[in-house]
Protein backbone atom coordinates (compact mmCIF):
# COMPACT_ATOMS: atom_id res chain seq x y z
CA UNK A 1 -24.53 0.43 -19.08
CA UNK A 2 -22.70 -0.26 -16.10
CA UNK A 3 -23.96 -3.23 -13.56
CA UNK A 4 -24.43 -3.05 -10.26
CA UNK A 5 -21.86 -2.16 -7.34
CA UNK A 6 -19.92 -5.56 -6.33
CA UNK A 7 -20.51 -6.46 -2.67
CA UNK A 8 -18.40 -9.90 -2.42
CA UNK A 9 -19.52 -11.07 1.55
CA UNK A 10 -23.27 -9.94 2.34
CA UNK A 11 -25.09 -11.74 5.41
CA UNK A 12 -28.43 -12.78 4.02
CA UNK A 13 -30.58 -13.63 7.17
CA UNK A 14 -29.07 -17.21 7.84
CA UNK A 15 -26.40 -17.51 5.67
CA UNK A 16 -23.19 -15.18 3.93
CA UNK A 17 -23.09 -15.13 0.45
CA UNK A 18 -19.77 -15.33 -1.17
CA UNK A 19 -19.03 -14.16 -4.68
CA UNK A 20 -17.12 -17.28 -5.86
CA UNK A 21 -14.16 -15.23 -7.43
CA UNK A 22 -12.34 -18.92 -8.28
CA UNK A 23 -14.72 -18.73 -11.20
CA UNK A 24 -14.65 -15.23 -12.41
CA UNK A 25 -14.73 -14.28 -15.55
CA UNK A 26 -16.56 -17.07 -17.34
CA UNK A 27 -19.25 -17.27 -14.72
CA UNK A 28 -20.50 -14.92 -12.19
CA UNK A 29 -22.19 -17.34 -9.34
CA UNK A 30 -21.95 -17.10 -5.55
CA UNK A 31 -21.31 -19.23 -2.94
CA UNK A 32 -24.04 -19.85 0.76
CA UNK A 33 -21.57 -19.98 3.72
CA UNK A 34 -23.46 -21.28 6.73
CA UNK A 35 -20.66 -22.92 8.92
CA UNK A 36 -17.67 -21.71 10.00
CA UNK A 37 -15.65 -24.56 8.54
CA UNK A 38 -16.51 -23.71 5.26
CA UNK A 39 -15.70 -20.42 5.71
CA UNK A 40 -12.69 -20.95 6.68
CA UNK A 41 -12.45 -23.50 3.65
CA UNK A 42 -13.34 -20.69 1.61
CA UNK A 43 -10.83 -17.92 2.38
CA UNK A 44 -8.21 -20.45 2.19
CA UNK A 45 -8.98 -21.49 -1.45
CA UNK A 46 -9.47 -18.26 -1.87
CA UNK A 47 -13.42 -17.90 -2.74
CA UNK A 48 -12.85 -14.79 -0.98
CA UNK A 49 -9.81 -13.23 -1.41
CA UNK A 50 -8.20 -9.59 -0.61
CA UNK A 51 -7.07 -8.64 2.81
CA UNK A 52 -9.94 -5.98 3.56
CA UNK A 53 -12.51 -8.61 2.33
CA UNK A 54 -11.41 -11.91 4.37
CA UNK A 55 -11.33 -9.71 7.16
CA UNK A 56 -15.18 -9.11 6.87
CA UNK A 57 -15.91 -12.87 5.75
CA UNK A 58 -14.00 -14.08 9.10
CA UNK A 59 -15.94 -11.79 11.39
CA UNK A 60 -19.04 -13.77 9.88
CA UNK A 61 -17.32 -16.89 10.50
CA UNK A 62 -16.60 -15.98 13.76
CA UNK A 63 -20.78 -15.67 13.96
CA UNK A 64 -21.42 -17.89 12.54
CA UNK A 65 -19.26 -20.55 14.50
CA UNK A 66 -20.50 -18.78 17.69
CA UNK A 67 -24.19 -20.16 16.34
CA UNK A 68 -22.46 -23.90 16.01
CA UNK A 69 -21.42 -23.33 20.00
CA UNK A 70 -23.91 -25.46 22.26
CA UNK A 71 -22.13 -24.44 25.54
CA UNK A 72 -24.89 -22.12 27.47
CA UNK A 73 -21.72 -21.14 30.00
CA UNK A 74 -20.26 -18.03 29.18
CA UNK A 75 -16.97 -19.10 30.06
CA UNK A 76 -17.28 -22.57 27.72
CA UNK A 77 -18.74 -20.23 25.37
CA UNK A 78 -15.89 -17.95 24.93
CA UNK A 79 -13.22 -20.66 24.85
CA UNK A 80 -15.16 -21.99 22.03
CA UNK A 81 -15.27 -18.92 20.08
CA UNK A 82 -11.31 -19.22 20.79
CA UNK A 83 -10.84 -22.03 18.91
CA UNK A 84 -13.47 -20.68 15.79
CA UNK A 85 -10.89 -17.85 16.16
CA UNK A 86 -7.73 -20.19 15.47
CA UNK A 87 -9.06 -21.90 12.34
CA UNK A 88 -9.78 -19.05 10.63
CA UNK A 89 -6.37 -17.29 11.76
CA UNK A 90 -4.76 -20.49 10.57
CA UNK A 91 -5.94 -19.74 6.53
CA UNK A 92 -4.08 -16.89 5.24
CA UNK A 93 -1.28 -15.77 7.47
CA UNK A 94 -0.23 -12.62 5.43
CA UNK A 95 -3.53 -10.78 5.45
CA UNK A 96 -3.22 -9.29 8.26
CA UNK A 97 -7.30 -7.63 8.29
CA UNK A 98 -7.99 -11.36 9.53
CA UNK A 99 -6.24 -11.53 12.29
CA UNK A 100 -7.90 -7.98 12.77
CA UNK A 101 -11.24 -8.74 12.44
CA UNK A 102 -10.68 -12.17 14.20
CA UNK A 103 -9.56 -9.99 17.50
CA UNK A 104 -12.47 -7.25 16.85
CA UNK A 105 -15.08 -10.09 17.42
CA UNK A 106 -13.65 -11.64 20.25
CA UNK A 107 -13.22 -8.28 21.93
CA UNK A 108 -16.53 -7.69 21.81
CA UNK A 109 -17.74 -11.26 22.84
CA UNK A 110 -15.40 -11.07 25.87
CA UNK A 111 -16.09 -7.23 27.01
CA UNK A 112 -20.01 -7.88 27.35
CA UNK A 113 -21.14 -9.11 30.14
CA UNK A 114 -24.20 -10.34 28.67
CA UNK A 115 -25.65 -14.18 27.99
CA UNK A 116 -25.15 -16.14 25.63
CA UNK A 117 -27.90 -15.73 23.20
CA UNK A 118 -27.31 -11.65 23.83
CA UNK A 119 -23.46 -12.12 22.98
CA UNK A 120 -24.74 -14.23 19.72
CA UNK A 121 -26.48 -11.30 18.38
CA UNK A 122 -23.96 -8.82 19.63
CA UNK A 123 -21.30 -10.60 16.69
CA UNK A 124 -23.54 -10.64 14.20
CA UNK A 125 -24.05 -6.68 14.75
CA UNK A 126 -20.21 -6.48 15.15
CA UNK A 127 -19.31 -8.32 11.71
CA UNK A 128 -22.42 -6.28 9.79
CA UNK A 129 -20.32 -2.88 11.54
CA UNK A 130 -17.03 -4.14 10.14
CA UNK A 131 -18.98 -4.53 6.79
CA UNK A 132 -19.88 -1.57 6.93
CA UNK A 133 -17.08 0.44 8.01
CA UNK A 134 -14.83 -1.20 5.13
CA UNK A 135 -17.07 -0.26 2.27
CA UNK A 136 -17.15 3.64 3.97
CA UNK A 137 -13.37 3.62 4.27
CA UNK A 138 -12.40 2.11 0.75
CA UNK A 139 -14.89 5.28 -0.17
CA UNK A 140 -12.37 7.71 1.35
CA UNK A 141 -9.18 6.16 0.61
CA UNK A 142 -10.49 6.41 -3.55
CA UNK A 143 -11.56 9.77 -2.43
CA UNK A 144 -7.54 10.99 -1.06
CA UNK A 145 -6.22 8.85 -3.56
CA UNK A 146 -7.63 11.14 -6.19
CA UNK A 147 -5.76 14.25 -4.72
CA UNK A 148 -2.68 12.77 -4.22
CA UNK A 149 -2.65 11.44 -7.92
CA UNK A 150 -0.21 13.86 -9.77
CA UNK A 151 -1.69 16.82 -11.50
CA UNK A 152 -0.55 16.55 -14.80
CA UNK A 153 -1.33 14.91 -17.20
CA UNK A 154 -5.35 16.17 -17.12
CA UNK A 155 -6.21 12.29 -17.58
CA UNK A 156 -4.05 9.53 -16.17
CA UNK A 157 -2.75 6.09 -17.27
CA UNK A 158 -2.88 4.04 -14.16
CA UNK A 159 -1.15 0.83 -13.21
CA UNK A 160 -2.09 -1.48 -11.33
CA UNK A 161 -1.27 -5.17 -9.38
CA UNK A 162 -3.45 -7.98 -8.46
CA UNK A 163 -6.87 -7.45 -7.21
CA UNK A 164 -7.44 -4.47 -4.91
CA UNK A 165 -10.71 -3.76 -5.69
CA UNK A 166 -14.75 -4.17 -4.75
CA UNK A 167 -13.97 -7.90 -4.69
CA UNK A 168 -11.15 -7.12 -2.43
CA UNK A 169 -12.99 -5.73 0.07
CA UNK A 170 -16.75 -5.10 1.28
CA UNK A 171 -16.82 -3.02 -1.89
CA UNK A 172 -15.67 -0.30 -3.78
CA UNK A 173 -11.89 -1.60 -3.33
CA UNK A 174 -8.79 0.41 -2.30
CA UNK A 175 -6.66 0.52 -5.27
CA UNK A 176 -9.52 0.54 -7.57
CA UNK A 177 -11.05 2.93 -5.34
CA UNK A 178 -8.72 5.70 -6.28
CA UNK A 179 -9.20 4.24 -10.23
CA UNK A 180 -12.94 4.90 -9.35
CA UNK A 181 -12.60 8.10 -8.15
CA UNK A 182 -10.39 9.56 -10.42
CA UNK A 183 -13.18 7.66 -13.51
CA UNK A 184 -16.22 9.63 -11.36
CA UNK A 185 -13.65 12.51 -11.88
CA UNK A 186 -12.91 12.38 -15.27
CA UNK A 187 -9.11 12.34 -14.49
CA UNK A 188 -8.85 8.71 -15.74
CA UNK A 189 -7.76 7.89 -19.00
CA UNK A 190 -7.23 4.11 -18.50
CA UNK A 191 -6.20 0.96 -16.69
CA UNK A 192 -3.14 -1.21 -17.34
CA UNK A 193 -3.96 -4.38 -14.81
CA UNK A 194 -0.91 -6.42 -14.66
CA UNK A 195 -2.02 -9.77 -15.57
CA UNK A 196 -0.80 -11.01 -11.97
CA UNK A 197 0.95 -14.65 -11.69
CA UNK A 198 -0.08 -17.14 -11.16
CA UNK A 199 -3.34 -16.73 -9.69
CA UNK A 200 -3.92 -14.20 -12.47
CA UNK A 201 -6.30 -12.15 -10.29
CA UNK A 202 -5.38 -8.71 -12.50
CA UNK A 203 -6.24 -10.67 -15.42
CA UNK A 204 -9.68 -12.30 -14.20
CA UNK A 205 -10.75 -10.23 -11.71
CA UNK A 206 -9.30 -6.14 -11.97
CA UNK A 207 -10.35 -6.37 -15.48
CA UNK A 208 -13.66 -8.29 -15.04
CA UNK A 209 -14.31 -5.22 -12.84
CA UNK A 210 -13.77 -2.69 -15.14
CA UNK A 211 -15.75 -3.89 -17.68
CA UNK A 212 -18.36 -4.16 -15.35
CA UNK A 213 -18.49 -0.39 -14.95
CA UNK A 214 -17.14 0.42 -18.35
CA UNK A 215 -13.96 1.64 -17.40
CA UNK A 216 -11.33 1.61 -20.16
CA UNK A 217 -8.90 -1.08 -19.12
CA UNK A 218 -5.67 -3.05 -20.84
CA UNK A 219 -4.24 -6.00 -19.59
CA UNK A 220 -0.94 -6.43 -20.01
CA UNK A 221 1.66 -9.04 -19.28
CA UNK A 222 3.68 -8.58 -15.96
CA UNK A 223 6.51 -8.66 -17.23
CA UNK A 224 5.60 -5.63 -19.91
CA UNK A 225 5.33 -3.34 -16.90
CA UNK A 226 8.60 -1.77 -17.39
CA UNK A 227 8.43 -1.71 -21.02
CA UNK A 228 5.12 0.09 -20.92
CA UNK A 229 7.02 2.58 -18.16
CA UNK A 230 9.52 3.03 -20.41
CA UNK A 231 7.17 3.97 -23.47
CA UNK A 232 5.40 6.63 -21.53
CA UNK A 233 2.53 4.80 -21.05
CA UNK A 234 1.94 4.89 -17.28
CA UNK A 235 1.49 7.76 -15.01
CA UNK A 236 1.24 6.86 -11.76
CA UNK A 237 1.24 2.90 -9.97
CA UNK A 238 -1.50 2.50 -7.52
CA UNK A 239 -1.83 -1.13 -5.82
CA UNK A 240 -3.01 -2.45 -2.48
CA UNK A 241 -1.66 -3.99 0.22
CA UNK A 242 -2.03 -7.01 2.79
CA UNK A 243 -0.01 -5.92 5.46
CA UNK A 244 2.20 -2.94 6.42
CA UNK A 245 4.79 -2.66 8.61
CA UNK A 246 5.22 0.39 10.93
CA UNK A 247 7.65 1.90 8.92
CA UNK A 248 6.16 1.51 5.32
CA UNK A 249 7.23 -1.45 4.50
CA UNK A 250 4.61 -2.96 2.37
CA UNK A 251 3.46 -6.75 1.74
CA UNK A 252 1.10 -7.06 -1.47
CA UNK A 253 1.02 -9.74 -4.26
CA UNK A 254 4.11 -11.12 -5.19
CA UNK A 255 5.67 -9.02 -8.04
CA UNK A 256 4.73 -5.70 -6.46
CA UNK A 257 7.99 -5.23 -5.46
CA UNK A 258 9.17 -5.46 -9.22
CA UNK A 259 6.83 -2.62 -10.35
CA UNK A 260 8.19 -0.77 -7.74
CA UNK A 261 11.63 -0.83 -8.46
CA UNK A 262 10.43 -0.33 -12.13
CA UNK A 263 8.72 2.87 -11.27
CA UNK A 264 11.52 4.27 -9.21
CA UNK A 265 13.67 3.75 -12.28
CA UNK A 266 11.37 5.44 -14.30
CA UNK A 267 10.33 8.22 -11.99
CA UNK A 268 6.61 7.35 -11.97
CA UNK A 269 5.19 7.73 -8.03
CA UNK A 270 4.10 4.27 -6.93
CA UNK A 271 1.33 4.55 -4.25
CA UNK A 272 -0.03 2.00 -1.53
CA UNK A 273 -3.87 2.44 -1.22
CA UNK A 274 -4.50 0.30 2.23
CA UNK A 275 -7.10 1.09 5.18
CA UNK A 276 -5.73 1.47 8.96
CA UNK A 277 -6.35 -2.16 9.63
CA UNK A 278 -4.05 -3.31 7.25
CA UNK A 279 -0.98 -1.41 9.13
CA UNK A 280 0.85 -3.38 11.71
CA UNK A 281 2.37 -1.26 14.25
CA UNK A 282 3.46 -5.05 15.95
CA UNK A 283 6.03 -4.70 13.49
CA UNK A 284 9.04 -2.72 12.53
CA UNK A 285 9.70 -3.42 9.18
CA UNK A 286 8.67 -5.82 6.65
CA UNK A 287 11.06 -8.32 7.01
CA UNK A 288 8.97 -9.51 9.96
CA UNK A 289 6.01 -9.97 7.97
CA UNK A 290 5.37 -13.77 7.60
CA UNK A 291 4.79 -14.75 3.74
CA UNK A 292 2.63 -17.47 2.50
CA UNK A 293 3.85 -20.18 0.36
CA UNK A 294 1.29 -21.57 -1.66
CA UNK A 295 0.73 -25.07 -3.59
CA UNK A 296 3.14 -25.64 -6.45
CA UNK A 297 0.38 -26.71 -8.84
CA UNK A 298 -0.41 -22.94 -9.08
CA UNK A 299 2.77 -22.09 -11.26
CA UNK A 300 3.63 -25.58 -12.67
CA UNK A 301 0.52 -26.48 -14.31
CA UNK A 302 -2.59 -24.84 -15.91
CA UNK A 303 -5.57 -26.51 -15.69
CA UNK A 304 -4.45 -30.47 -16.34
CA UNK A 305 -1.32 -29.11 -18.60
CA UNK A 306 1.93 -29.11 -16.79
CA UNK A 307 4.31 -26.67 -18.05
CA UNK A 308 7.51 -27.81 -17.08
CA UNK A 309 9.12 -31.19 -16.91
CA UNK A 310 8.94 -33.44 -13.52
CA UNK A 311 12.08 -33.57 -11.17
CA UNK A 312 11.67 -29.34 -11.33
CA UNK A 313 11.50 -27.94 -7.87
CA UNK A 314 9.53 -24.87 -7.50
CA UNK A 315 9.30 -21.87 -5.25
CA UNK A 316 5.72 -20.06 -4.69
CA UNK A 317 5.69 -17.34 -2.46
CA UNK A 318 2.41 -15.79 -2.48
CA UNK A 319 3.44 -12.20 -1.20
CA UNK A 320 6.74 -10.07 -1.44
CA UNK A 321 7.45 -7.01 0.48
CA UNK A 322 7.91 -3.77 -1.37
CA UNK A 323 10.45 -1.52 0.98
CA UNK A 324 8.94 2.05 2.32
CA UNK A 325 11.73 4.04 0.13
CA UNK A 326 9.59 3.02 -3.09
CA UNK A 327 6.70 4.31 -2.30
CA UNK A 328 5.17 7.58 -2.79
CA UNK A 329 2.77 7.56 0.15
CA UNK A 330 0.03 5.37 1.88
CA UNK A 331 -3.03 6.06 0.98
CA UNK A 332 -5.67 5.62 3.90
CA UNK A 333 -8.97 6.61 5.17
CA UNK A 334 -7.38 9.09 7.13
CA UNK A 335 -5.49 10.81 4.26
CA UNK A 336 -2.34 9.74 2.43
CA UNK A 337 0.93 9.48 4.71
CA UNK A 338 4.36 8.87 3.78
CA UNK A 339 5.88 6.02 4.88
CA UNK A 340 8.34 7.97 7.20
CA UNK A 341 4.91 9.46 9.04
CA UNK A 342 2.74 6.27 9.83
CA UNK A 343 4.20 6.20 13.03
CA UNK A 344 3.19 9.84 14.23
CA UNK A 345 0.84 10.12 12.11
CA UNK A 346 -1.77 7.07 12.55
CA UNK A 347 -0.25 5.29 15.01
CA UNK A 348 -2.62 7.36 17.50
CA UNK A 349 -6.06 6.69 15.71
CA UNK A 350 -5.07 2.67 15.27
């Protein structure tokens, strides 16, 4: 029997409670988050992880660094929050929910005129909202992603990248929100999860998720995505994204970009499931989107074993950008635009 929904950042009174996805799949525990410091320590070692989801853990870090503020001025008190702001913006720069979120909270500490203690609670209600509003929106983007999904065959093979879902947001996921729906549909035949290096978050986490609700899944190499492709084995690509530019440029986990160059080749559509936060009308195409480098310990060793002899240098970009021409459509909240549309289409509702 299935398991319970996966909600990876809940507020619990005093405290968030992270899922500790570092440790997933041999053991399912969760981390207490009661400073801001830590949660900022946590989304950069990636405790919490996904763009949708560090979005809603730094909206309770922004709370709960507004609780660490002594200053009783409201002036003090919002150059304080500033600064809560800038250490969490300073974790993940690619993810572009956080910054999101990040300016969502201070918005609302800086429009109310209200005291202190009355601005306190007013952030707290703000980063349960965003909560909130992510786990309805992943709802509908699983819900157009289903209708957009080609008709034929009756029951899809689905590919996917990374991590995009319930433990990639507040729940439910984006990717594996259309995988969901189209399961609650009966138009899913199975998973391939790209095992996703180096982190390996298709391999621990997309198929950890699966099994949890008993969906058929099969994890495959990532280099084996063209083969599979090539064998008839995949009907449509669905992955997420961490940041979009305003013409469809999109920014997911590196190697994205090689399954969509594999499924243009192969003419399988290759869709972007993403909510409106995650587009970035700042920017006008993805070459603008800044891409983390991450430590070289994550490809060169694993575990204690190093792989590769010392003197190697190594290159780890975290992110690549997959260009707007590859991909079928974006598949939002609002419905699922092409690339070419974002701008007159969802610009306005942003």
């Amino acid at each position: 029997m299935a398991l319970n929904p996966v909600y990876p950042v809940t507020w619990h009174g005093d405290h968030v409670r992270l899922i500790d996805q570092t440790r997933l799949p041999g053991e399912f525990t969760y981390v207490e988050i009661r400073r801001s410091e830590d949660m900022a320590l946590a989304i950069q070692t990636m405790i919490v992880r996904g763009a949708p989801a560090i979005g809603v853990a730094a909206a309770y870090g922004m709370y709960l660094g507004a609780l660490e503020i002594s200053a009783v001025d409201r002036e003090a008190f919002l150059e304080a929050l500033d600064r809560v702001g800038d250490r969490l913006a300073a974790t993940r720069p690619t993810a572009v929910n956080l910054f999101w979120a990040i300016q969502k909270m201070r918005s609302a500490a800086q429009t109310s005129g209200a005291a202190v203690d009355q601005i306190r609670q007013l952030l707290l209600e703000t980063a349960q909202r965003i909560a909130a509003d992510d786990l309805r929106t992943c709802q509908a983007i699983g819900d157009h992603g289903l209708s957009a999904l080609p008709p034929t065959p009756e029951r899809l093979r689905l590919l996917t990248h990374c991590n995009a879902g319930a433990l990639a947001t507040a729940g439910y996921g984006t990717a594996l929100g259309v995988v969901r729906s189209a399961w609650s549909a009966g138009r899913l035949e199975r998973v391939f999860a790209d095992e996703t290096r180096p982190r390996l978050q298709g391999a621990k986490l997309t198929t950890w998720e699966c099994v949890q609700e008993e969906i058929p899944v099969t994890l495959i190499t990532d280099n084996m995505a063209a083969h599979c492709m090539q064998r008839g084995l995949i009907d449509a690509v669905v992955v997420g994204a961490d940041r979009i530019a305003a013409n469809g440029d999109a920014a997911n986990k590196i190697g994205t970009y090689s399954v969509a160059i594999c499924a243009q080749a192969h003419h399988i559509p290759f869709f972007v499931a993403a909510p409106l936060s995650t587009i970035d009308f700042s920017l006008t195409d993805g070459s603008q989107i800044p891409i983390e480098e991450r430590d070289p310990a994550e490809i060169f060793q694993v575990g204690s074993v190093r792989l590769c002899p010392e003197g190697v240098e190594f290159y780890n970009p975290a992110f690549d950008v997959t260009p707007a021409d590859l991909i079928a459509g974006i598949i939002t909240e609002h419905g699922v635009v092409a690339p070419a549309d974002l701008e007159a289409k969802l610009r306005p509702l942003a």
